[in-house]
N, C-alpha and C. Protein backbone atom coordinates (compact mmCIF):
# COMPACT_ATOMS: atom_id res chain seq x y z
N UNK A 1 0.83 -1.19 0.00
CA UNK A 1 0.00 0.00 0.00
C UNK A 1 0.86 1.25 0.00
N UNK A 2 0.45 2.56 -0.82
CA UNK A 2 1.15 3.76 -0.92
C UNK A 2 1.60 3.94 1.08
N UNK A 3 0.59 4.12 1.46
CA UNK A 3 0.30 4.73 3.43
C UNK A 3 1.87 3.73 3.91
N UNK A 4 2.11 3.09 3.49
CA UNK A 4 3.47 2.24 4.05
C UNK A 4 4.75 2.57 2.90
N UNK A 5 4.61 3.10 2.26
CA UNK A 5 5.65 3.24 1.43
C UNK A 5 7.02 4.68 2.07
N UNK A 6 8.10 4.08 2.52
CA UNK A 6 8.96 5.22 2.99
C UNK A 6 8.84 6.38 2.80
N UNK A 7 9.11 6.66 1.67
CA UNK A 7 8.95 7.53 0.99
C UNK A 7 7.27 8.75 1.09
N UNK A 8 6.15 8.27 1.27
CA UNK A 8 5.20 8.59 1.86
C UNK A 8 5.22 9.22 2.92
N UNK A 9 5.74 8.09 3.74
CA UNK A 9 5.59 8.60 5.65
C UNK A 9 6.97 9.81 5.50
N UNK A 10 7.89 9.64 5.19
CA UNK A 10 8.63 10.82 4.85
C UNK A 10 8.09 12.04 3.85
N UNK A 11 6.94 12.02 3.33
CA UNK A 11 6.46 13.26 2.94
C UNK A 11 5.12 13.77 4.00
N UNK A 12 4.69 12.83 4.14
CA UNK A 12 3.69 13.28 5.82
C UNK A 12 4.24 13.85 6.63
N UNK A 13 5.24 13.24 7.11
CA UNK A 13 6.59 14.40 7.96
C UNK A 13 6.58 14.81 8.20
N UNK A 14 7.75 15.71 6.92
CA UNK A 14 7.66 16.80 6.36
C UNK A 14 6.65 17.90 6.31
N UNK A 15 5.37 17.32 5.77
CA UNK A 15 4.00 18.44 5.55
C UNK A 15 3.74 18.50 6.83
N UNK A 16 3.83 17.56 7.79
CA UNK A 16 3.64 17.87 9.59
C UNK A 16 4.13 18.84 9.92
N UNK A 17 5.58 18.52 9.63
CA UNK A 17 6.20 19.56 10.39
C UNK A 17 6.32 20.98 9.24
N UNK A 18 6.03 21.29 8.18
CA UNK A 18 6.09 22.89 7.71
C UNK A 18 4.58 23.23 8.19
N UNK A 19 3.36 22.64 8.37
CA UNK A 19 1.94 22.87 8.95
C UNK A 19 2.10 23.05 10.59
N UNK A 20 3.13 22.57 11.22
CA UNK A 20 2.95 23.33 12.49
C UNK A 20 3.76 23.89 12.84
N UNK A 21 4.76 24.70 11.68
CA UNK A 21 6.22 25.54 11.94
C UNK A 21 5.18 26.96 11.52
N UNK A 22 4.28 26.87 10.16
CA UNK A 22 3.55 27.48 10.54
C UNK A 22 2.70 27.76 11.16
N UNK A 23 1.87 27.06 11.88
CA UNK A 23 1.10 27.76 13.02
C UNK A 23 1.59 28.09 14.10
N UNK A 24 3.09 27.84 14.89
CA UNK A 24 3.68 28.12 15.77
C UNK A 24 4.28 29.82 15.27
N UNK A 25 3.99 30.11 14.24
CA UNK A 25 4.84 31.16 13.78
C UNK A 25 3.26 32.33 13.74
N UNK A 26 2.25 31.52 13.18
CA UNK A 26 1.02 32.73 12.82
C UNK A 26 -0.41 32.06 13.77
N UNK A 27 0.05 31.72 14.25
CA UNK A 27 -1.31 31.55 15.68
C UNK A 27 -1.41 31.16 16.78
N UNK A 28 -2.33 31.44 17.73
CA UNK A 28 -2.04 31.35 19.01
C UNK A 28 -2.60 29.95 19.49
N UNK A 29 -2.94 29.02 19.45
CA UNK A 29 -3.13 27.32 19.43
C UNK A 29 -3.57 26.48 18.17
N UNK A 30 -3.32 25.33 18.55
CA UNK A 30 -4.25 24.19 17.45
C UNK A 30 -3.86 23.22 18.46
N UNK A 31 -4.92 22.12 18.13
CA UNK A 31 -4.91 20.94 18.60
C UNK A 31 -4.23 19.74 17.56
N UNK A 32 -3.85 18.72 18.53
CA UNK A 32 -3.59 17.61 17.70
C UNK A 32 -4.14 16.12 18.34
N UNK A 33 -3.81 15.18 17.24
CA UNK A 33 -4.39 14.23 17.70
C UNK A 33 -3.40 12.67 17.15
N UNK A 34 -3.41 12.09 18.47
CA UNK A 34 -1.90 11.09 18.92
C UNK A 34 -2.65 9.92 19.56
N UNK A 35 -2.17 8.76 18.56
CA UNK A 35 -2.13 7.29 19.37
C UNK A 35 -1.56 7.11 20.33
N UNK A 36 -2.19 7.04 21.78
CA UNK A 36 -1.78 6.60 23.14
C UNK A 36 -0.09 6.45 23.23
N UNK A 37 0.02 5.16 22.29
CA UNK A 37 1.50 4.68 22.33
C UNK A 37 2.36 5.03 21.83
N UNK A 38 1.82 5.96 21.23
CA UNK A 38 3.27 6.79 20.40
C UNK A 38 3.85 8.21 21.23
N UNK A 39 3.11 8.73 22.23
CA UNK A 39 3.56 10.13 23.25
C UNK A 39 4.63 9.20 24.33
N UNK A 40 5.84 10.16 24.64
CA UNK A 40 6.43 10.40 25.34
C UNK A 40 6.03 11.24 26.76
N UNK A 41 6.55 11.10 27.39
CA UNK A 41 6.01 11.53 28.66
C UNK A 41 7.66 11.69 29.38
N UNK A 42 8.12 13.19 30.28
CA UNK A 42 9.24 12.71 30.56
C UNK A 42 8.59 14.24 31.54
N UNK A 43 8.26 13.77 33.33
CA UNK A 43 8.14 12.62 33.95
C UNK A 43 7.46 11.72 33.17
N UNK A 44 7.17 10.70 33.66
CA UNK A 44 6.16 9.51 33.71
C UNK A 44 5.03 10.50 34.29
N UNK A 45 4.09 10.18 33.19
CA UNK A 45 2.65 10.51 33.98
C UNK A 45 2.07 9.45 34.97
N UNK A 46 1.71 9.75 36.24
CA UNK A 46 1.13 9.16 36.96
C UNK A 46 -0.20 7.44 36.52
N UNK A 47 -0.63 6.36 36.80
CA UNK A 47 -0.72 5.76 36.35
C UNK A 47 -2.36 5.92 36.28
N UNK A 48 -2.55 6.45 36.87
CA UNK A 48 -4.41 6.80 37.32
C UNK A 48 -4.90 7.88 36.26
N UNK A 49 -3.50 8.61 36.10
CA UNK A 49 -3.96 10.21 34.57
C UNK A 49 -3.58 9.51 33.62
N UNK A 50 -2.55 8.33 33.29
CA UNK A 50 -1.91 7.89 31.98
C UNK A 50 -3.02 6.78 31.46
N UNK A 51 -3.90 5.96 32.43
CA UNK A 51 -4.74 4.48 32.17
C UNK A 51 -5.91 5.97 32.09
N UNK A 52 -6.70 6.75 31.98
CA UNK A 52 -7.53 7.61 32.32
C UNK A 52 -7.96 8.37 30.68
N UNK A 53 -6.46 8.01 29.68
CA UNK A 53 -6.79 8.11 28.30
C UNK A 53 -6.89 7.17 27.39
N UNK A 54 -7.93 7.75 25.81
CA UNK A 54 -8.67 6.88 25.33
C UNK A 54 -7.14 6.32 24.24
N UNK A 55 -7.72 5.81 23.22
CA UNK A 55 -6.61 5.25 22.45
C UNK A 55 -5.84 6.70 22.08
N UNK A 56 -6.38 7.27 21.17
CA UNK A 56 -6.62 8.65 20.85
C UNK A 56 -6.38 9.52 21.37
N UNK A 57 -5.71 10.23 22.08
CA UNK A 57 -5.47 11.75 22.68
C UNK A 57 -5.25 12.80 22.04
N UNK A 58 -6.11 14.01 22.28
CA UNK A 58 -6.25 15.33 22.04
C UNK A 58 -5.14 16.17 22.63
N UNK A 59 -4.34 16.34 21.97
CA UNK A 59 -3.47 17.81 22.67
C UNK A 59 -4.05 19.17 22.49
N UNK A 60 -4.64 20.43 23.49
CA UNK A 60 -4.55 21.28 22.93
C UNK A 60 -3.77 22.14 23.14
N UNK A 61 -2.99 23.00 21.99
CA UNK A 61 -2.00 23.41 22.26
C UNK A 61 -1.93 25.15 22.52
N UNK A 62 -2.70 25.20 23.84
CA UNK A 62 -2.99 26.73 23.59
C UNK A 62 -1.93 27.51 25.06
N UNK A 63 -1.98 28.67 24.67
CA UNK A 63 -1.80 29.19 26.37
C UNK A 63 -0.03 28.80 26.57
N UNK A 64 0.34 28.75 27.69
CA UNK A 64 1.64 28.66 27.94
C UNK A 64 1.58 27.21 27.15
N UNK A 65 0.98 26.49 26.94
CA UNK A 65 1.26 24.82 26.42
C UNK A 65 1.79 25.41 24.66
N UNK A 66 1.21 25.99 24.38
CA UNK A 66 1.39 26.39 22.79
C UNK A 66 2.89 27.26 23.38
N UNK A 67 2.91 28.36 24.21
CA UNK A 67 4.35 29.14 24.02
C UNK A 67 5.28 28.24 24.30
N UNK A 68 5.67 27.24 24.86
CA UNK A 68 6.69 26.24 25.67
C UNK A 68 6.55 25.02 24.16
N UNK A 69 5.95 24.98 23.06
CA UNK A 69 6.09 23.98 21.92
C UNK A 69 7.02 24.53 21.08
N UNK A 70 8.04 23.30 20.55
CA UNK A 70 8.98 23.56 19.48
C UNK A 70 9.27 22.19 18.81
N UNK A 71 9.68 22.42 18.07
CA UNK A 71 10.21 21.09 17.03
C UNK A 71 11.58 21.02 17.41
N UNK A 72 11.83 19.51 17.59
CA UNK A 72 13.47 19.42 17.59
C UNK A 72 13.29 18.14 17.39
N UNK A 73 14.71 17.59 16.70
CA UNK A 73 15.19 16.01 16.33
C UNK A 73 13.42 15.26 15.39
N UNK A 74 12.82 16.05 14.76
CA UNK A 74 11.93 15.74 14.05
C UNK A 74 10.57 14.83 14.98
N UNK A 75 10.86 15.80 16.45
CA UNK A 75 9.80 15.51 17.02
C UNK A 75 8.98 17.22 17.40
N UNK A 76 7.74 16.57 17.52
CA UNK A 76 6.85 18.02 18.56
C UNK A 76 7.07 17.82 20.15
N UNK A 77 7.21 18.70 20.48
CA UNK A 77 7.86 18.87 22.07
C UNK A 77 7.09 19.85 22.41
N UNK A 78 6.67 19.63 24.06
CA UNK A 78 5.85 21.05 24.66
C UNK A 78 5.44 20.34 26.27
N UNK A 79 5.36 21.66 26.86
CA UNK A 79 5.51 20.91 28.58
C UNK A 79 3.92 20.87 28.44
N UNK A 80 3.27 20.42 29.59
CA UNK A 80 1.39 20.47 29.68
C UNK A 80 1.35 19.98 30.72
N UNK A 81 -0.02 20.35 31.64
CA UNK A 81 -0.38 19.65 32.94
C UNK A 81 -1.61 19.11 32.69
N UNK A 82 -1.40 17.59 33.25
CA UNK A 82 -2.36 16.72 33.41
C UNK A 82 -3.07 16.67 34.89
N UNK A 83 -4.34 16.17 34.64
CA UNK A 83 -4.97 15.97 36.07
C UNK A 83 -5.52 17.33 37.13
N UNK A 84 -6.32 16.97 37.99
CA UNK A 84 -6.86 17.94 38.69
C UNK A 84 -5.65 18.52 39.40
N UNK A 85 -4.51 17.83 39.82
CA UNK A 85 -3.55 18.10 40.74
C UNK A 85 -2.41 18.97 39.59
N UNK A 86 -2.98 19.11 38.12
CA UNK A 86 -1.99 19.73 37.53
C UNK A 86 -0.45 18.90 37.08
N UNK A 87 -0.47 17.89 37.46
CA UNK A 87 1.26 17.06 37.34
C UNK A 87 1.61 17.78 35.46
N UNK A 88 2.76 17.98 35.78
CA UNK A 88 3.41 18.72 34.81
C UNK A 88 4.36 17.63 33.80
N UNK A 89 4.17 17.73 32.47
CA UNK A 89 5.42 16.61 32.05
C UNK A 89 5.74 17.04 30.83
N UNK A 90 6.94 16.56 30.31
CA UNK A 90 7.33 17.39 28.41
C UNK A 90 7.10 16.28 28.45
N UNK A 91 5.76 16.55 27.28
CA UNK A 91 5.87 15.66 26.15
C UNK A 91 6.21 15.70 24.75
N UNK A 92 6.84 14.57 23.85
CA UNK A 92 7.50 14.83 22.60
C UNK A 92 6.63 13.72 21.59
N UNK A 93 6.89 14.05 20.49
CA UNK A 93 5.90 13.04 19.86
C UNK A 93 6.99 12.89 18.38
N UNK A 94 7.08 12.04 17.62
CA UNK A 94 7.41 12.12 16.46
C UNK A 94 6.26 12.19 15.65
N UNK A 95 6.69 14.05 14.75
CA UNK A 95 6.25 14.35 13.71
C UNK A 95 4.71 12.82 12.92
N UNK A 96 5.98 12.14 12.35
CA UNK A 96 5.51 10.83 11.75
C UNK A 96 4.18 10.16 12.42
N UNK A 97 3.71 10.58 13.79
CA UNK A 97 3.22 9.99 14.55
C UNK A 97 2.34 10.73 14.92
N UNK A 98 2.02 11.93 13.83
CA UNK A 98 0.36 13.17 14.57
C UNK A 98 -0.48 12.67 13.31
N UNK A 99 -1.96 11.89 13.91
CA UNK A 99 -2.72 11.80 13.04
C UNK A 99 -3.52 12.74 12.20
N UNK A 100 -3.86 13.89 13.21
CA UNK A 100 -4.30 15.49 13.02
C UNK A 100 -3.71 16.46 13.55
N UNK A 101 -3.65 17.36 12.81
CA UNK A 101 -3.63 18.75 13.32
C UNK A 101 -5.18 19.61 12.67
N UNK A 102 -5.29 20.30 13.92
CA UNK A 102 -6.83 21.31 13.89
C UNK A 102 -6.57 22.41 14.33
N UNK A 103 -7.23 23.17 14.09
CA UNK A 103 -7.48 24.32 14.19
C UNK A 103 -9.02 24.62 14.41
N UNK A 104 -9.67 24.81 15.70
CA UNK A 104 -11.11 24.74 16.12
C UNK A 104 -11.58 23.65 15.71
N UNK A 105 -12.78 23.39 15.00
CA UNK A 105 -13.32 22.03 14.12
C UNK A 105 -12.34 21.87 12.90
N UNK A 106 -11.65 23.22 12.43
CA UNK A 106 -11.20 22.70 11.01
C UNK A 106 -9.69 21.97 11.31
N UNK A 107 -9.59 20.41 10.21
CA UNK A 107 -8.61 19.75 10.19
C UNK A 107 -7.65 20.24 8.70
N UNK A 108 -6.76 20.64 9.09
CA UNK A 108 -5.35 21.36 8.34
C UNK A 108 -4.35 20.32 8.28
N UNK A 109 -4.05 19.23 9.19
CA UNK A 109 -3.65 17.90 8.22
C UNK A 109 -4.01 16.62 8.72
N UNK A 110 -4.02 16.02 7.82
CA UNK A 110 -4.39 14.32 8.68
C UNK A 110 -3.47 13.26 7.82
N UNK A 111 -2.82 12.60 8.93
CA UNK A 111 -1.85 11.39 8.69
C UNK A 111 -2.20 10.27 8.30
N UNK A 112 -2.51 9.33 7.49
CA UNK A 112 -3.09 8.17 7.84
C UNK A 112 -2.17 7.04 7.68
N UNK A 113 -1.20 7.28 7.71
CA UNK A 113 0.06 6.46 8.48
C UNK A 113 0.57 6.51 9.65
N UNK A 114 -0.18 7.64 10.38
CA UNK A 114 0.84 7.74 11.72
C UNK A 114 0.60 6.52 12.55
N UNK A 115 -0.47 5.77 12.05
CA UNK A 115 -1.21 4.58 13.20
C UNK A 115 -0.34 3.53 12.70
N UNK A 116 0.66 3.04 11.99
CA UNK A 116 0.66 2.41 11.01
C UNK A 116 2.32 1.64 11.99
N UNK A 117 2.59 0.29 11.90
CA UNK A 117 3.58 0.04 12.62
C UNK A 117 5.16 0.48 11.56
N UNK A 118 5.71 0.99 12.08
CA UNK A 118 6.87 1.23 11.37
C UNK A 118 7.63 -0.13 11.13
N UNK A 119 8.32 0.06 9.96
CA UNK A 119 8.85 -1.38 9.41
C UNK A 119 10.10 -1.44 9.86
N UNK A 120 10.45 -2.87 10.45
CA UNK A 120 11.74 -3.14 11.10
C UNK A 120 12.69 -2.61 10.00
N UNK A 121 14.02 -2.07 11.01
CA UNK A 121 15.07 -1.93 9.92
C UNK A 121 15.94 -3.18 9.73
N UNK A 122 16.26 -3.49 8.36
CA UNK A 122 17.07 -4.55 8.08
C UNK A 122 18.91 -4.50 7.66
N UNK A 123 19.08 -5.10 8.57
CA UNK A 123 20.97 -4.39 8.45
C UNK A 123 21.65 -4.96 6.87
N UNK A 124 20.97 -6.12 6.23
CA UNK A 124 21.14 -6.29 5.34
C UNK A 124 20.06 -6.07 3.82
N UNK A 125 20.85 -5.86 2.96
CA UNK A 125 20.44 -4.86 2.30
C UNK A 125 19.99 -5.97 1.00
N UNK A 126 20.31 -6.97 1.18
CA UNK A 126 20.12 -8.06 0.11
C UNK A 126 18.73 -8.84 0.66
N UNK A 127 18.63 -8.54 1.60
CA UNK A 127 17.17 -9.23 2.39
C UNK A 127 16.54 -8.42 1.86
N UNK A 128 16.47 -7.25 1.69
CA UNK A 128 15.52 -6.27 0.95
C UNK A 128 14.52 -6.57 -0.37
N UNK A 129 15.64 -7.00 -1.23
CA UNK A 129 15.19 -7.61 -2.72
C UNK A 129 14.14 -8.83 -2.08
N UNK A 130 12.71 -8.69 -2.69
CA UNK A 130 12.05 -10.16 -2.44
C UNK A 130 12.60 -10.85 -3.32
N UNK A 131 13.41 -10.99 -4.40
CA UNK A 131 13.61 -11.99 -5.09
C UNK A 131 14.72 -12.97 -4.07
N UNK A 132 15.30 -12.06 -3.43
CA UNK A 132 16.48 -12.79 -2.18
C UNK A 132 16.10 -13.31 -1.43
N UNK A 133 14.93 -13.53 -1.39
CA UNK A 133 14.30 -14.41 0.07
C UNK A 133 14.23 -15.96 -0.23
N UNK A 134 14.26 -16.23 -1.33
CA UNK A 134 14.44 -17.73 -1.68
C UNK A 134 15.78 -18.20 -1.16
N UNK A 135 17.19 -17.49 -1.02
CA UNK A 135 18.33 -17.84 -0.55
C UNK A 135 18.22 -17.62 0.96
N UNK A 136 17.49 -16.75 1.68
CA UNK A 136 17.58 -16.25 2.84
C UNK A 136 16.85 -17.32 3.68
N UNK A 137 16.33 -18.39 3.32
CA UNK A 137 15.15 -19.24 3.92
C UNK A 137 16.60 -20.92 4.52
């Protein structure tokens, strides 16, 4: 399928990240939207706020959460507080890995690879060719 093709998820990226270099540059929030298992958390979110989300999580990125967001190492980064008690944590996400970005109701991009398992890397390069898999067996 195209949605798995390298080359693809490396142009999703890309359009991720120039779609929220500009809105970090010409507006004051947008939301996004992230498979559970793909956010970073650094603390550890607590286990009662972390089991407490759906597959799906909504970032919104407004307010000091939007001023404290930046791109680095081809991830989105930004501090946020979870929970009634506020617990504070940076979270980072790889680019590759935002299904949406919004802006109010309107959606400005959608991934449909970010759900998608990334393909093992193979140190050999002759395993690559399917015709080589008849020797590789």
């Amino acid at each position: 399928m195209i949605i798995e093709h390298p080359f693809f998820i490396n142009l999703k990226k890309k359009h991720a990240k120039e779609i929220i270099e500009f809105l970090l540059e010409n507006s004051n929030g947008f939301n996004i939207l992230v498979k559970k298992e793909f956010i970073n958390f650094s603390p550890l979110l607590p286990e009662e706020i972390f089991s407490s989300f759906d597959e799906i999580v909504m970032f919104s990125l407004v307010n000091y959460t939007f001023e404290s967001t930046r791109i680095e190492d081809e991830k989105l980064i930004f501090e946020a507080g979870f929970g009634a008690e506020n617990f504070t944590s940076i979270v980072s996400i790889e680019l590759d890995r935002i299904i949406q970005v919004m802006q109010d109701d309107t959606p400005l991009f959608i991934n449909i690879s970010a759900t998608l398992e990334k393909p093992k890397k193979v140190d050999n390069p002759f395993a690559l060719n399917p015709r080589n898999q008849k020797f590789l067996k």
